[in-house]
N, C-alpha and C. Protein backbone atom coordinates (compact mmCIF):
# COMPACT_ATOMS: atom_id res chain seq x y z
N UNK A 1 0.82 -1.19 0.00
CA UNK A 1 0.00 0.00 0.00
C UNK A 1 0.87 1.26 0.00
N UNK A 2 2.10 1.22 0.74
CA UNK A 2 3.13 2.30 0.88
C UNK A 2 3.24 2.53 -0.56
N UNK A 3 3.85 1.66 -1.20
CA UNK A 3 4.75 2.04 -2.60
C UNK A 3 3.41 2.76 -3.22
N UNK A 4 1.98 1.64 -3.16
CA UNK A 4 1.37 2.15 -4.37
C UNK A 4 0.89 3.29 -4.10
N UNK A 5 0.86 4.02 -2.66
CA UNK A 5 -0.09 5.32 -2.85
C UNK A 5 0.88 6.30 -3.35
N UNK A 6 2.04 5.94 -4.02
CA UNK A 6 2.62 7.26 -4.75
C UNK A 6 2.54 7.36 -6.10
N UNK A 7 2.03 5.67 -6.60
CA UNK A 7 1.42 5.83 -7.75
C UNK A 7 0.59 7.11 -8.18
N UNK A 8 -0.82 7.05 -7.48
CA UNK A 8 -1.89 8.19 -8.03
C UNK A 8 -1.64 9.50 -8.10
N UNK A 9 -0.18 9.81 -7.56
CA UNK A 9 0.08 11.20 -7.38
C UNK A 9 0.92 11.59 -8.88
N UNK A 10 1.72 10.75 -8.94
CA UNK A 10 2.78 10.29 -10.10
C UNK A 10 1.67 10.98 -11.45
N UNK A 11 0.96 10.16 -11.78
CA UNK A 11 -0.24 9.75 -12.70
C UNK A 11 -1.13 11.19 -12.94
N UNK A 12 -1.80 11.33 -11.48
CA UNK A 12 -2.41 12.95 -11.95
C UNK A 12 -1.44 13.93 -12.43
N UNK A 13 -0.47 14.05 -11.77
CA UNK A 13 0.78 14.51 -12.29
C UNK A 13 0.73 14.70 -14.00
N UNK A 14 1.20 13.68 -14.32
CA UNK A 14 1.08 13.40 -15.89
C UNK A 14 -0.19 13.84 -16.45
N UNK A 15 -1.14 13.34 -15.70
CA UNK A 15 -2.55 13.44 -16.88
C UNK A 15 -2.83 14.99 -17.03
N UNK A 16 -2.30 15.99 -15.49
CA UNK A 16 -2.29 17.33 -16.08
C UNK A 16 -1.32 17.79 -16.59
N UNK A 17 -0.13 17.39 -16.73
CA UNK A 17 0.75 18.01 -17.68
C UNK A 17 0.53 17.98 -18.90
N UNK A 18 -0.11 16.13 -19.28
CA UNK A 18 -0.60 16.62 -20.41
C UNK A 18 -1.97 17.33 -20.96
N UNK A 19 -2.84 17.70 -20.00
CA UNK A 19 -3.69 18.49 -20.19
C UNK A 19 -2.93 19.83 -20.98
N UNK A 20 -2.18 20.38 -20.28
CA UNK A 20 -1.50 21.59 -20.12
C UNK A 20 -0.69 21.44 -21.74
N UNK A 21 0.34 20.36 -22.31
CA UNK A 21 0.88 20.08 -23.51
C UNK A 21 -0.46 20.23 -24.75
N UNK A 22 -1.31 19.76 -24.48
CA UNK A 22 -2.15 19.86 -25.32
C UNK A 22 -3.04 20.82 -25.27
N UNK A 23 -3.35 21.96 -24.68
CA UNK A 23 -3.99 22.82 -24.54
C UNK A 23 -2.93 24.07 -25.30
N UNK A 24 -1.67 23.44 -25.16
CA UNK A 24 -1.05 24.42 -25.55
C UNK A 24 -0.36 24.11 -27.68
N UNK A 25 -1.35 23.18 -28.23
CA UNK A 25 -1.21 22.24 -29.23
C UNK A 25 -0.52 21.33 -29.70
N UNK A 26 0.38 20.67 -28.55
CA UNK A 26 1.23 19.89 -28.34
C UNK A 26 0.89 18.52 -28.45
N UNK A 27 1.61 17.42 -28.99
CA UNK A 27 1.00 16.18 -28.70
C UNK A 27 1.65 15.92 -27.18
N UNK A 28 0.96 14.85 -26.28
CA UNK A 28 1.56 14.67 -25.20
C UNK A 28 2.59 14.19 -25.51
N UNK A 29 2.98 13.25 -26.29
CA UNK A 29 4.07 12.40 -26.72
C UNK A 29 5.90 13.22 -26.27
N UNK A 30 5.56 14.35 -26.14
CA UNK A 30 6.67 15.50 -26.40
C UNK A 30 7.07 15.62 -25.24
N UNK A 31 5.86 15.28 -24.51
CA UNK A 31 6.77 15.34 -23.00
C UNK A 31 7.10 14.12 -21.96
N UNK A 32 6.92 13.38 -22.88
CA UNK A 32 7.03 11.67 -22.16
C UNK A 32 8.95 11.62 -21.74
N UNK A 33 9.37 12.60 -22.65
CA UNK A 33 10.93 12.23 -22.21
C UNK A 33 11.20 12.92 -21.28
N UNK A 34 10.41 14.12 -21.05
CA UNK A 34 11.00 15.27 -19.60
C UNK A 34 10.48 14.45 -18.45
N UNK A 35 9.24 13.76 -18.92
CA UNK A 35 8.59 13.21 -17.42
C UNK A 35 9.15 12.06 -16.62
N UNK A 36 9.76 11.22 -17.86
CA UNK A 36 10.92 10.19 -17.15
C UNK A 36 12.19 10.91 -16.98
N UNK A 37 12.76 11.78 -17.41
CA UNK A 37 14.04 12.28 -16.87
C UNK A 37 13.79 13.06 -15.00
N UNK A 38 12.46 13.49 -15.04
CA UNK A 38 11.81 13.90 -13.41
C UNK A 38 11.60 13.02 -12.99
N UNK A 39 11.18 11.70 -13.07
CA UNK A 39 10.92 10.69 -12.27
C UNK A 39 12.27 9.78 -11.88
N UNK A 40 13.21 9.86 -12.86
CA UNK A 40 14.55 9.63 -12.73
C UNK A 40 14.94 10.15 -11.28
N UNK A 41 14.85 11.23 -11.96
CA UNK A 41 15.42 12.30 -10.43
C UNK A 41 15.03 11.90 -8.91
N UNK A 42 14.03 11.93 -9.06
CA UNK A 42 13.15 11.74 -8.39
C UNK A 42 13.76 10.12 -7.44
N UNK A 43 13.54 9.07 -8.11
CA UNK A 43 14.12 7.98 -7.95
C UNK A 43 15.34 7.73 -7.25
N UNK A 44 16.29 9.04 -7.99
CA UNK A 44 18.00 9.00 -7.15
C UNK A 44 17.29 9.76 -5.87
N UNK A 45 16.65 10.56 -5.59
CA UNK A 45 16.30 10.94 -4.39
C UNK A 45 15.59 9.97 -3.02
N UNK A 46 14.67 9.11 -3.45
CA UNK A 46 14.30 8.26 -2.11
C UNK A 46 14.98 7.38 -1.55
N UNK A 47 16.55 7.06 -1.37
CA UNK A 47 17.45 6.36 -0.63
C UNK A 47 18.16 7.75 0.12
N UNK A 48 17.71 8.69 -0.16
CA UNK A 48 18.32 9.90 1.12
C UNK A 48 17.32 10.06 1.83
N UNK A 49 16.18 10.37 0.88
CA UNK A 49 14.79 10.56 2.29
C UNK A 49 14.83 9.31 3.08
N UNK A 50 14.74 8.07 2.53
CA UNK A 50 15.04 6.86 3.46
C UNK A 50 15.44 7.29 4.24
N UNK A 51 17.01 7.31 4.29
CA UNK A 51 18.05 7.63 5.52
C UNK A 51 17.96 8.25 6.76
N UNK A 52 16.88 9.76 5.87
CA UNK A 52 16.63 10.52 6.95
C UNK A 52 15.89 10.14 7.51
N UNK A 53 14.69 9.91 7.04
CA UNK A 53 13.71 9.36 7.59
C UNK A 53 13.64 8.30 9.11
N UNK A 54 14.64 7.01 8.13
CA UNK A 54 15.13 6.34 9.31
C UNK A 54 16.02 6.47 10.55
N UNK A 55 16.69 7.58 10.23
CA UNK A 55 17.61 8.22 11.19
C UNK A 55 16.88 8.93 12.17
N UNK A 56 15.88 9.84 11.66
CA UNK A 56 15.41 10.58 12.62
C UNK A 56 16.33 12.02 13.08
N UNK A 57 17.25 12.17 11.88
CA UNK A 57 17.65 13.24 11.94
C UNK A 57 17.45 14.15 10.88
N UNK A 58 17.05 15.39 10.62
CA UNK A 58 16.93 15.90 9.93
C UNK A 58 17.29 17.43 10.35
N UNK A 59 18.45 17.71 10.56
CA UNK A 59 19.29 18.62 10.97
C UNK A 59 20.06 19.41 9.87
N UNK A 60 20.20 18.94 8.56
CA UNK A 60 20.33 18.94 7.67
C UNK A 60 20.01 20.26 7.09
N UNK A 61 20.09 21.57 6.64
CA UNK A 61 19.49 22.30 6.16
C UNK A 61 18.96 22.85 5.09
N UNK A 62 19.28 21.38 4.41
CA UNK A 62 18.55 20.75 2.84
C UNK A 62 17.62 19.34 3.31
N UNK A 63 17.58 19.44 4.45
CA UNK A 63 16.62 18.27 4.88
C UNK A 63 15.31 18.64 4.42
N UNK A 64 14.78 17.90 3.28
CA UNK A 64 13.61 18.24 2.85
C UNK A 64 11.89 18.03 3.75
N UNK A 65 12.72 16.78 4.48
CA UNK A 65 11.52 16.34 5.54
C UNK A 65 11.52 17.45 6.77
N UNK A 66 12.51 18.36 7.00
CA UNK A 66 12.10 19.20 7.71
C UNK A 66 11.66 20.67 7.28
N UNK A 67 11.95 20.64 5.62
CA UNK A 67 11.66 22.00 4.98
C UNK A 67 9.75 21.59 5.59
N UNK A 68 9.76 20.15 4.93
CA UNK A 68 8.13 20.20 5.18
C UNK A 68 7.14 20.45 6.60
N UNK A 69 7.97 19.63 7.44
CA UNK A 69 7.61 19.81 8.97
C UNK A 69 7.41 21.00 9.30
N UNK A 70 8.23 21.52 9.13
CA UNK A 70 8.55 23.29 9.69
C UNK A 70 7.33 24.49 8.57
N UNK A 71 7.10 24.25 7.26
CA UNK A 71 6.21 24.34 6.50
C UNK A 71 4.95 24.61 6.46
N UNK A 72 4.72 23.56 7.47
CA UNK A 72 2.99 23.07 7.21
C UNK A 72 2.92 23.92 8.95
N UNK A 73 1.37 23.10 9.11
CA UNK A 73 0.81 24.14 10.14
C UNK A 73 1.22 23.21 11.34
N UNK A 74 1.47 24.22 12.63
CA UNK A 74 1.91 23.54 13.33
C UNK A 74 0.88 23.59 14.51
N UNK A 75 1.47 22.04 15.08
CA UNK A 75 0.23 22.08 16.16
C UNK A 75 0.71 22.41 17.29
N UNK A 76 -0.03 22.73 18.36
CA UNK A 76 0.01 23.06 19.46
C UNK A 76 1.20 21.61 20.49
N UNK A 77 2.06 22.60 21.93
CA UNK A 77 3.11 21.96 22.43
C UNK A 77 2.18 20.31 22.81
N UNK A 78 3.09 19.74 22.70
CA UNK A 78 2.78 18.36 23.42
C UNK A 78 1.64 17.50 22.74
N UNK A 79 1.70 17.85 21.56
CA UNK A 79 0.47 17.03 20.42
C UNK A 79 1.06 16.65 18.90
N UNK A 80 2.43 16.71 19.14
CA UNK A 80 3.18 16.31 17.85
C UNK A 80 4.55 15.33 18.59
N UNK A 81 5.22 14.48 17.38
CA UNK A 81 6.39 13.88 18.16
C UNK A 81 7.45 14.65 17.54
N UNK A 82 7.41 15.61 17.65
CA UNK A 82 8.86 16.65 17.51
C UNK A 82 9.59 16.20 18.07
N UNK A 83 9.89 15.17 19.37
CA UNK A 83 11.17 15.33 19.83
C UNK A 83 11.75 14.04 19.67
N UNK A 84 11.07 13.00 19.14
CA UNK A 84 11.25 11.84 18.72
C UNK A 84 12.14 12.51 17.67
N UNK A 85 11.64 13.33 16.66
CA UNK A 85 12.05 13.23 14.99
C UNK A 85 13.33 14.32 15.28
N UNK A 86 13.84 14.76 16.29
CA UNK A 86 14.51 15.74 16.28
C UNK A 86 14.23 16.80 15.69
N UNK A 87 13.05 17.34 16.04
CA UNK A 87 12.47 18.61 15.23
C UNK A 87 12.22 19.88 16.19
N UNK A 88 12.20 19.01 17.04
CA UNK A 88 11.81 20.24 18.73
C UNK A 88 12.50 21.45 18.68
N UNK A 89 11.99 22.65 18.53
CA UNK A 89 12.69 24.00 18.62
C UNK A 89 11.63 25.03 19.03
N UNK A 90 12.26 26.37 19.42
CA UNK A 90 11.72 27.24 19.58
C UNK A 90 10.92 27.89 18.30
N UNK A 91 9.79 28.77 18.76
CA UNK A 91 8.77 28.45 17.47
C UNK A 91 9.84 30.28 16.85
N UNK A 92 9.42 30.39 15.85
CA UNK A 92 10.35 31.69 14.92
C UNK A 92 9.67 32.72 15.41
């Protein structure tokens, strides 16, 4: 279930880009090579999020799992595991 729920994201992905290729009179076909050269990328990237992930450090200041943490909305003290993930800080 892990792997596949990144399928549907992958997929809408595509189906609006090529919305977007063809709206703009493009065949989709044109962008089938940019979309595997991003998913490429993409690919060399999840054995670092692994790492971090599993480490539980993200101290990193290209740590993308904490660009996101820090990002999104935060909840109130003592209702998140910030200090498990090493994320615990003073708020900005």
């Amino acid at each position: 279930m892990a792997v596949g729920a990144m399928l549907l994201p992958a997929l809408v992905g595509f189906f609006q880009g090529a919305a977007a290729v063809q709206g703009r009179g493009l065949e989709v076909n044109t962008m089938v090579r940019f979309a595997g050269k991003w998913l490429d990328m993409i690919k060399s990237l999840l054995p670092i999020y692994a790492k971090e992930i599993d480490s539980c450090d993200y101290t990193d200041t290209a740590s993308s799992v904490n660009l996101f943490w820090w990002g999104g909305p935060r909840r109130g003290p003592g209702q998140g595991d910030e200090r498990r993930h090493g994320l615990a800080r003073s708020a900005p």
